[in-house]
N, C-alpha and C. Protein backbone atom coordinates (compact mmCIF):
# COMPACT_ATOMS: atom_id res chain seq x y z
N UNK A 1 0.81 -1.19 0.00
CA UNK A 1 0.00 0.00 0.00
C UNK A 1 0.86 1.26 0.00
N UNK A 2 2.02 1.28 0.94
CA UNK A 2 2.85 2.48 0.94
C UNK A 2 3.64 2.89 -0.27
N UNK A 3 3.84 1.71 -1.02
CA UNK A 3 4.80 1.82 -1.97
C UNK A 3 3.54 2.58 -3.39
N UNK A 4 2.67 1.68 -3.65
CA UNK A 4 1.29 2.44 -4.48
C UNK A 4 1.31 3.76 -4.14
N UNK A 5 0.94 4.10 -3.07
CA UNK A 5 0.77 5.79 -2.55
C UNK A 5 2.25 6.43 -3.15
N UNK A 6 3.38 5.88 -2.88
CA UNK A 6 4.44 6.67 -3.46
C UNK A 6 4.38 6.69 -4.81
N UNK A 7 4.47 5.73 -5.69
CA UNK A 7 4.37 6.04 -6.77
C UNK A 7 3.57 6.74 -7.18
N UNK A 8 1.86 6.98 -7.04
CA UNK A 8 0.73 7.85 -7.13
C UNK A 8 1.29 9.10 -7.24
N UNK A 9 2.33 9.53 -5.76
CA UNK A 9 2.72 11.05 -5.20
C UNK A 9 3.95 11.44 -6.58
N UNK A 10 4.89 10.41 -7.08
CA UNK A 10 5.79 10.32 -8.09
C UNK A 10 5.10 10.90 -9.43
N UNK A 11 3.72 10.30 -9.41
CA UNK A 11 3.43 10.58 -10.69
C UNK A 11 2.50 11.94 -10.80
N UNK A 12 1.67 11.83 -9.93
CA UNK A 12 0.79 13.31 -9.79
C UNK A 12 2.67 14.51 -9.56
N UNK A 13 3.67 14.65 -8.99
CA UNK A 13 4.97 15.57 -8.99
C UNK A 13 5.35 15.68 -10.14
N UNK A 14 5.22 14.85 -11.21
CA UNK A 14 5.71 14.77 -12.73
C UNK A 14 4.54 15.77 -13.48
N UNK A 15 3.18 15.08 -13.10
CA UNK A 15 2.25 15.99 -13.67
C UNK A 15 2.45 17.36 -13.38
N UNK A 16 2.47 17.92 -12.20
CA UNK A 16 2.15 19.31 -11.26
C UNK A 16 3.74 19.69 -11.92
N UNK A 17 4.89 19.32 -12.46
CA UNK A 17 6.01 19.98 -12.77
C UNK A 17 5.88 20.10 -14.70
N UNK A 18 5.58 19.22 -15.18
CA UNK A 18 4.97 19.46 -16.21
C UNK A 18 4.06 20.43 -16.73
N UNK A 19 3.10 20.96 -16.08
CA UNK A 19 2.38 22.16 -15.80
C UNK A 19 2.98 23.19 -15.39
N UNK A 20 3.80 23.07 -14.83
CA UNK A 20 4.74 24.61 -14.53
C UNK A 20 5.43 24.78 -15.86
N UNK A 21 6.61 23.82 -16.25
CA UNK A 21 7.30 23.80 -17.37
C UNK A 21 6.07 24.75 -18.85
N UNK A 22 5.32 24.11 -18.68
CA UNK A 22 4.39 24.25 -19.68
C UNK A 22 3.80 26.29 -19.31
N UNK A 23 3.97 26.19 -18.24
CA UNK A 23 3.68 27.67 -18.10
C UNK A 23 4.38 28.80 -18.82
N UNK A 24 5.74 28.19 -18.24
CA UNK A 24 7.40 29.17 -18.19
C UNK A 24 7.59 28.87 -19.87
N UNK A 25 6.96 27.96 -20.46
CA UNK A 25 6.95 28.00 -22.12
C UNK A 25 5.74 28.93 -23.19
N UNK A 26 4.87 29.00 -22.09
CA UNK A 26 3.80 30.47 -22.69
C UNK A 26 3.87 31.20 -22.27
N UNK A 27 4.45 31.67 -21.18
CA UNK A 27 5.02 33.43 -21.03
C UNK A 27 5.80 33.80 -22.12
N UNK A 28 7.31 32.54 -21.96
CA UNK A 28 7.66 33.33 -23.10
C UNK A 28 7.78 33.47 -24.71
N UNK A 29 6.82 32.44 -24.87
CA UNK A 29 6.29 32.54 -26.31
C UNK A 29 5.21 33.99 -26.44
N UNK A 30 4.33 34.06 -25.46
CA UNK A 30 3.66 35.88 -25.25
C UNK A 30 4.29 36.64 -25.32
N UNK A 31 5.61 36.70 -24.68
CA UNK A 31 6.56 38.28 -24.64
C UNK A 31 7.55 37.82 -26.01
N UNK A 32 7.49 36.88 -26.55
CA UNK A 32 7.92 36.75 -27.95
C UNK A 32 7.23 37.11 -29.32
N UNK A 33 6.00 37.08 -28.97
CA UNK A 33 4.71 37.42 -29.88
C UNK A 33 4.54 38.93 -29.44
N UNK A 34 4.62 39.58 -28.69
CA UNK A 34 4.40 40.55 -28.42
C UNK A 34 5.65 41.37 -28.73
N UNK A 35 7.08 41.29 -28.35
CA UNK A 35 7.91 41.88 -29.40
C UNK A 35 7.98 41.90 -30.67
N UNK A 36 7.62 40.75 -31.28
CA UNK A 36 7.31 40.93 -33.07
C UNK A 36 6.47 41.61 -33.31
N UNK A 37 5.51 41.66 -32.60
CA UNK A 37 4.30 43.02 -32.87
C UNK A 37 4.58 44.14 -32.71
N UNK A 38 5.33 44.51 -31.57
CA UNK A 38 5.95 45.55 -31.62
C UNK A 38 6.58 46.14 -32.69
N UNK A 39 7.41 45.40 -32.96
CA UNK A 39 8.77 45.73 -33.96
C UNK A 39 7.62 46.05 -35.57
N UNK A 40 6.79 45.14 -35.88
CA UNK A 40 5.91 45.25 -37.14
C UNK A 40 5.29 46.64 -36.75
N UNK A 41 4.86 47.25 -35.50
CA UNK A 41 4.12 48.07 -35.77
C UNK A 41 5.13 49.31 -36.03
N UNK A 42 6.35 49.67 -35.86
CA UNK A 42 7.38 50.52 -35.57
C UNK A 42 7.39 50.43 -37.07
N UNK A 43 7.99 49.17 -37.58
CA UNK A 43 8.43 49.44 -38.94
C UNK A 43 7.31 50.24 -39.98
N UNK A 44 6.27 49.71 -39.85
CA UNK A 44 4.99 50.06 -40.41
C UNK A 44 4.76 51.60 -40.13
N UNK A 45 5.12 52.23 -38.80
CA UNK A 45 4.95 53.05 -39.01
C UNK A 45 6.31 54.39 -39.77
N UNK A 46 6.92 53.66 -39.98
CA UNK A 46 8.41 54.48 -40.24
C UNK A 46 8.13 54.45 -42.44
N UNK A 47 6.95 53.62 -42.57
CA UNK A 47 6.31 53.08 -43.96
C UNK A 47 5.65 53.94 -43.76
N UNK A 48 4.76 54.73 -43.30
CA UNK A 48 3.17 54.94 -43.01
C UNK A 48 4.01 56.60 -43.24
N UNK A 49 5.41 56.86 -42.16
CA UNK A 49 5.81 58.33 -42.26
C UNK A 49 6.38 58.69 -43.88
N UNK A 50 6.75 57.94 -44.50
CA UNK A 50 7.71 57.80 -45.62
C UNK A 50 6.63 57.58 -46.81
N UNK A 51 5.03 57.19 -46.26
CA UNK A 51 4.83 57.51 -47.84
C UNK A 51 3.77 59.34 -47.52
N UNK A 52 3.74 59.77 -46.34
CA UNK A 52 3.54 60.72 -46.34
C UNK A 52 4.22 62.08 -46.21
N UNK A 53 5.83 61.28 -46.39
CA UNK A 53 6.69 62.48 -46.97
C UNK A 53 6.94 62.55 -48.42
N UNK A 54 7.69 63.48 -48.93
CA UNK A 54 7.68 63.39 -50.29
C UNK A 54 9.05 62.36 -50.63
N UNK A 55 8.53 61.25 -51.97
CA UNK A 55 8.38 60.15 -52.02
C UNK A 55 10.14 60.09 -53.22
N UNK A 56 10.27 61.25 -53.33
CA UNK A 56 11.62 60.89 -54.48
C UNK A 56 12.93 60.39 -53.96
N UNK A 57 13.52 59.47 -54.56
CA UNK A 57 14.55 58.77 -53.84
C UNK A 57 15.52 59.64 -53.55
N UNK A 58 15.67 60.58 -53.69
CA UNK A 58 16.74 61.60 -52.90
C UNK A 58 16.33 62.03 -51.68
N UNK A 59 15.34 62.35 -51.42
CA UNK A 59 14.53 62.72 -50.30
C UNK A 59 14.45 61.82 -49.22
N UNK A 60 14.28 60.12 -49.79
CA UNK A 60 13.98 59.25 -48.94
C UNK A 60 15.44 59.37 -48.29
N UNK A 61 15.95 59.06 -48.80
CA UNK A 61 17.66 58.53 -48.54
C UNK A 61 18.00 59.68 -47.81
N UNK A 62 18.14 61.12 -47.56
CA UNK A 62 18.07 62.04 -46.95
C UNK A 62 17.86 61.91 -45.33
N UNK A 63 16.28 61.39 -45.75
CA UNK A 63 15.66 61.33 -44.49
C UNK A 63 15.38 59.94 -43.72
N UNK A 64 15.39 59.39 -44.40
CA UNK A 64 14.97 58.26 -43.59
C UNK A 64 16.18 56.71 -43.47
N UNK A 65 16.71 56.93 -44.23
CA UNK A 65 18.42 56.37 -44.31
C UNK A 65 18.69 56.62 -43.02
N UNK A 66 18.84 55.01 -42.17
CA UNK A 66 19.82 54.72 -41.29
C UNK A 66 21.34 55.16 -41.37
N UNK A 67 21.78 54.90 -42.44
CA UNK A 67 23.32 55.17 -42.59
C UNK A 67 23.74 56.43 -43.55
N UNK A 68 24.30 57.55 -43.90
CA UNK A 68 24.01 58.58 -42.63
C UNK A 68 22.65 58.73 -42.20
N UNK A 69 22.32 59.13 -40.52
CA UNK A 69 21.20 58.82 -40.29
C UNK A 69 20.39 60.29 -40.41
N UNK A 70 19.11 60.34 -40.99
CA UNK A 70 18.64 61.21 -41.88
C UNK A 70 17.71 61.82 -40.33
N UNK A 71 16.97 62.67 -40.68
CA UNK A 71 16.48 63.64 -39.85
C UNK A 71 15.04 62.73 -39.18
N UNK A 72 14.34 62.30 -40.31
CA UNK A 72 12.96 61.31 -39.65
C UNK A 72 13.05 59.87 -39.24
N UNK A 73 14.27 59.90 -39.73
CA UNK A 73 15.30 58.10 -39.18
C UNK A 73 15.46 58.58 -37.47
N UNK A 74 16.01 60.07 -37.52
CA UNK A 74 16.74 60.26 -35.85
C UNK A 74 15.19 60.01 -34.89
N UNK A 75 13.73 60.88 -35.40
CA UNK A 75 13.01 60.68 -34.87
C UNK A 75 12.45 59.79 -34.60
N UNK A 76 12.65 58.78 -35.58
CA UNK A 76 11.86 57.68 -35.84
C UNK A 76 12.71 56.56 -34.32
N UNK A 77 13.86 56.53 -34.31
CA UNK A 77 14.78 55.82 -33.94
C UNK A 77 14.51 55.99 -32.17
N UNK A 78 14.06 57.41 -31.90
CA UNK A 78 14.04 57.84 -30.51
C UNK A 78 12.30 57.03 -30.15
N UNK A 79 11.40 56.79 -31.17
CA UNK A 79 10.31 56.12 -30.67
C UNK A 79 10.97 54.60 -30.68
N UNK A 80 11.62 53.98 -31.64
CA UNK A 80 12.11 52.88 -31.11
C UNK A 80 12.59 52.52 -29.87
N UNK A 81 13.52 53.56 -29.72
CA UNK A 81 13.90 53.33 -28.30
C UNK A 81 13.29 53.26 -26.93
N UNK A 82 12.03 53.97 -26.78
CA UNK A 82 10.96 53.99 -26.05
C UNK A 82 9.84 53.67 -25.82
N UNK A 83 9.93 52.01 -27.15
CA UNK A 83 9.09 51.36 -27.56
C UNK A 83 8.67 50.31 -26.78
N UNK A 84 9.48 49.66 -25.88
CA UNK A 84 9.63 48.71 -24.38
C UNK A 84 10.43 47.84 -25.64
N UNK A 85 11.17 47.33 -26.82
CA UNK A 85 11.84 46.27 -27.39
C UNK A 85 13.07 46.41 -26.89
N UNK A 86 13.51 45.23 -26.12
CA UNK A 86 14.51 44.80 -25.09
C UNK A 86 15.64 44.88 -25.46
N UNK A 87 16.66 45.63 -25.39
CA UNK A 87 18.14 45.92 -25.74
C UNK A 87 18.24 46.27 -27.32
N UNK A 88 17.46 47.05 -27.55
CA UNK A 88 17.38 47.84 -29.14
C UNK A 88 18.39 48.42 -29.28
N UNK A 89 18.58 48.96 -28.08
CA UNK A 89 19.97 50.58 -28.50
C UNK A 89 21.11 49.85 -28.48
N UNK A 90 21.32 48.60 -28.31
CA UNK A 90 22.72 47.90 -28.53
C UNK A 90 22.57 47.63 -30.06
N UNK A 91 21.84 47.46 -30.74
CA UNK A 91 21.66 47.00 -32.21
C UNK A 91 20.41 47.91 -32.76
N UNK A 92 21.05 49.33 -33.19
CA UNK A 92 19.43 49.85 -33.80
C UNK A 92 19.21 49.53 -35.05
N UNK A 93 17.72 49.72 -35.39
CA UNK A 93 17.41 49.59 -36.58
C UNK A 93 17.90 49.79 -37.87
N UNK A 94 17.66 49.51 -38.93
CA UNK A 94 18.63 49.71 -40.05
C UNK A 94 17.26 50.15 -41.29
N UNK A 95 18.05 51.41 -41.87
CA UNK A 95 16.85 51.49 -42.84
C UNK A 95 17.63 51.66 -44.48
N UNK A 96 17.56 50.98 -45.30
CA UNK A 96 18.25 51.03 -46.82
C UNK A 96 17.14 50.72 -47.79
N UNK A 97 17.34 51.63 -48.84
CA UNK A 97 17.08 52.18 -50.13
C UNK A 97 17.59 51.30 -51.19
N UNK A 98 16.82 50.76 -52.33
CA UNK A 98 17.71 51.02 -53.37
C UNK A 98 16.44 50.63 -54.66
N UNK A 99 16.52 51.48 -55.93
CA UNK A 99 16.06 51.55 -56.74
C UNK A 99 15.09 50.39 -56.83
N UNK A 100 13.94 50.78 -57.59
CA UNK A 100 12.86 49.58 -57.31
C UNK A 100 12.46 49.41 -59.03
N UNK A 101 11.59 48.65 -59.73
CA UNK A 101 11.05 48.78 -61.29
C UNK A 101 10.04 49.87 -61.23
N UNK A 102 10.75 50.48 -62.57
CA UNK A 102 9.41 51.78 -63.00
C UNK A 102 8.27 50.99 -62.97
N UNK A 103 7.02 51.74 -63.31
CA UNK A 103 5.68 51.40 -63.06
C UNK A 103 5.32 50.88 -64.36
N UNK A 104 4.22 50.75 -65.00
CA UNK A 104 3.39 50.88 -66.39
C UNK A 104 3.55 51.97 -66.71
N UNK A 105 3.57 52.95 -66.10
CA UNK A 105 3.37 54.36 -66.50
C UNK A 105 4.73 54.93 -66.44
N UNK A 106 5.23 54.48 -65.83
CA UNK A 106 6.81 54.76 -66.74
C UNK A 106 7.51 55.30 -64.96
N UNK A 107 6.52 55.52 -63.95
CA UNK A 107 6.89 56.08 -63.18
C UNK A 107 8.19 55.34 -62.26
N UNK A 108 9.11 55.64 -61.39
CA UNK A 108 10.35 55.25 -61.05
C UNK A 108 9.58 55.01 -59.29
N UNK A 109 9.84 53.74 -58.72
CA UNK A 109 9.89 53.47 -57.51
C UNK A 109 11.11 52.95 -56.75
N UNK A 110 10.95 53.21 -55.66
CA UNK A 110 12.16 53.07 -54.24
C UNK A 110 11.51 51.86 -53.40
N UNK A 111 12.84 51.27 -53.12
CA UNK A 111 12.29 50.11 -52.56
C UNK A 111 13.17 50.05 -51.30
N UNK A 112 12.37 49.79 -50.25
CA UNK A 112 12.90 50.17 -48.67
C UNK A 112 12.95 49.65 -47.86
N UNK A 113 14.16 49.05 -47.31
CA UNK A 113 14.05 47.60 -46.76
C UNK A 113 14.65 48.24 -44.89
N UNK A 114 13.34 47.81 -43.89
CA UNK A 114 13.40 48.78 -42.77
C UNK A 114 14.06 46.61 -41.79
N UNK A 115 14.90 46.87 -41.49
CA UNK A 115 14.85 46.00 -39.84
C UNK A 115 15.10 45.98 -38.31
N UNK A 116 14.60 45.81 -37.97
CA UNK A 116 14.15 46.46 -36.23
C UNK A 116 14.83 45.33 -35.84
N UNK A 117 15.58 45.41 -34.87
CA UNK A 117 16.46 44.10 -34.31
C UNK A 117 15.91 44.47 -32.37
N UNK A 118 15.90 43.24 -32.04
CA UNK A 118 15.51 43.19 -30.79
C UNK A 118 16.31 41.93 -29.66
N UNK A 119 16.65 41.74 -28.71
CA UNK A 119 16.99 40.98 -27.83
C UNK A 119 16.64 40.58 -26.50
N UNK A 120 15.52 39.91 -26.52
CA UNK A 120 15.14 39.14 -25.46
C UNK A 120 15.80 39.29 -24.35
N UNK A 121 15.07 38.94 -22.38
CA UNK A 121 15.94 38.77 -21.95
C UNK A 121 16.41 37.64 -21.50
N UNK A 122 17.49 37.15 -21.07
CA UNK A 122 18.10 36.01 -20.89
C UNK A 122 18.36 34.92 -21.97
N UNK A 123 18.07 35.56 -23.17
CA UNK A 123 18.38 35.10 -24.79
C UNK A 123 19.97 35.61 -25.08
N UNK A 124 20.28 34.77 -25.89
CA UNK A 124 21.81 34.91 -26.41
C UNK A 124 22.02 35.49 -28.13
N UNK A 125 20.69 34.97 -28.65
CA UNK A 125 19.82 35.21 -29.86
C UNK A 125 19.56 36.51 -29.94
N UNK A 126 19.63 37.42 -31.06
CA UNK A 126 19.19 38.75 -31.44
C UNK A 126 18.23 38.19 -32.47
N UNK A 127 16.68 38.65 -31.87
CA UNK A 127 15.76 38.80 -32.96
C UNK A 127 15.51 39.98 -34.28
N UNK A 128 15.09 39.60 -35.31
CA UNK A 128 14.61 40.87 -36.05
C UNK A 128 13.67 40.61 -36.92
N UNK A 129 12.76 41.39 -37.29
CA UNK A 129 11.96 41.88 -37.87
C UNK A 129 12.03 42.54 -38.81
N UNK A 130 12.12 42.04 -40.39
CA UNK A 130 12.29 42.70 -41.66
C UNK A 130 10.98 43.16 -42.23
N UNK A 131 10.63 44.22 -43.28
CA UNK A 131 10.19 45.00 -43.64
C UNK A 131 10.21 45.20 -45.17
N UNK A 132 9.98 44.88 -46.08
CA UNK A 132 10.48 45.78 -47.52
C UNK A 132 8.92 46.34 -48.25
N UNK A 133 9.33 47.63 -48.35
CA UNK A 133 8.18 48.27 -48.87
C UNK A 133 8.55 48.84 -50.19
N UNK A 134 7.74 49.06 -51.48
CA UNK A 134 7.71 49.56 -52.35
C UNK A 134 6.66 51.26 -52.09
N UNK A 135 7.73 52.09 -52.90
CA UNK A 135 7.38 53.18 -52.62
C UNK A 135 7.34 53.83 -53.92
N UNK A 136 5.92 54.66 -54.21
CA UNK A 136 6.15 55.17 -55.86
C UNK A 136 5.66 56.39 -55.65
């Protein structure tokens, strides 16, 4: 009888630790899903500022070019940073340009490839979040 009861207590401790395990694996799949959302909504909006500036590839590259970093890149970069995405300012975002296919209409588009890099904590892994938008 004593030995039944132990094993019972053996196996219900496997269950009840299994259930924890299983916990500490959906937190951080949530705060993993929830930084990619983050990062999509940042990029999206750095898309959202860029097609409501004026749209000619000199302009973009000006302004929104990570490398030199352009005037709505600097702004853009300071909401990143205050975005809650976990060790950003060790790896900021990167924003590059480069010529895209004219249209039907002959018109010339920019093609804009934005990535938001992020790092978990107690991860060794740098996440990121790519972006490429066509701009005409």
């Amino acid at each position: 009888m004593l030995i039944e009861a132990m094993v019972a207590i053996l196996i219900f401790s496997l269950g009840v630790l299994a259930v924890i395990q299983l916990q500490a694996v959906s937190v951080k799949q949530a705060s993993g899903a929830q930084y990619r959302s983050t990062a999509a909504l940042l990029a999206n909006d750095l898309v959202s500022r860029m097609w409501a500036s004026d749209k000619a590839p000199e302009s973009l590259q000006a302004n929104f070019a990570s490398n030199p970093a352009g005037t709505n890149y600097t702004q853009w970069l300071a909401t990143v940073r205050n975005s809650g995405l976990p060790n950003v300012s060790s790896n900021p975002p990167t924003v590059s340009f480069t010529a895209g296919p004219a249209s039907t209409t002959g018109a010339a588009s920019t093609q804009a490839t934005i990535k938001v890099f992020w790092k978990a904590p107690g991860e060794t892994d740098t996440h990121n979040y790519e972006l490429v938008a066509q701009l005409k």
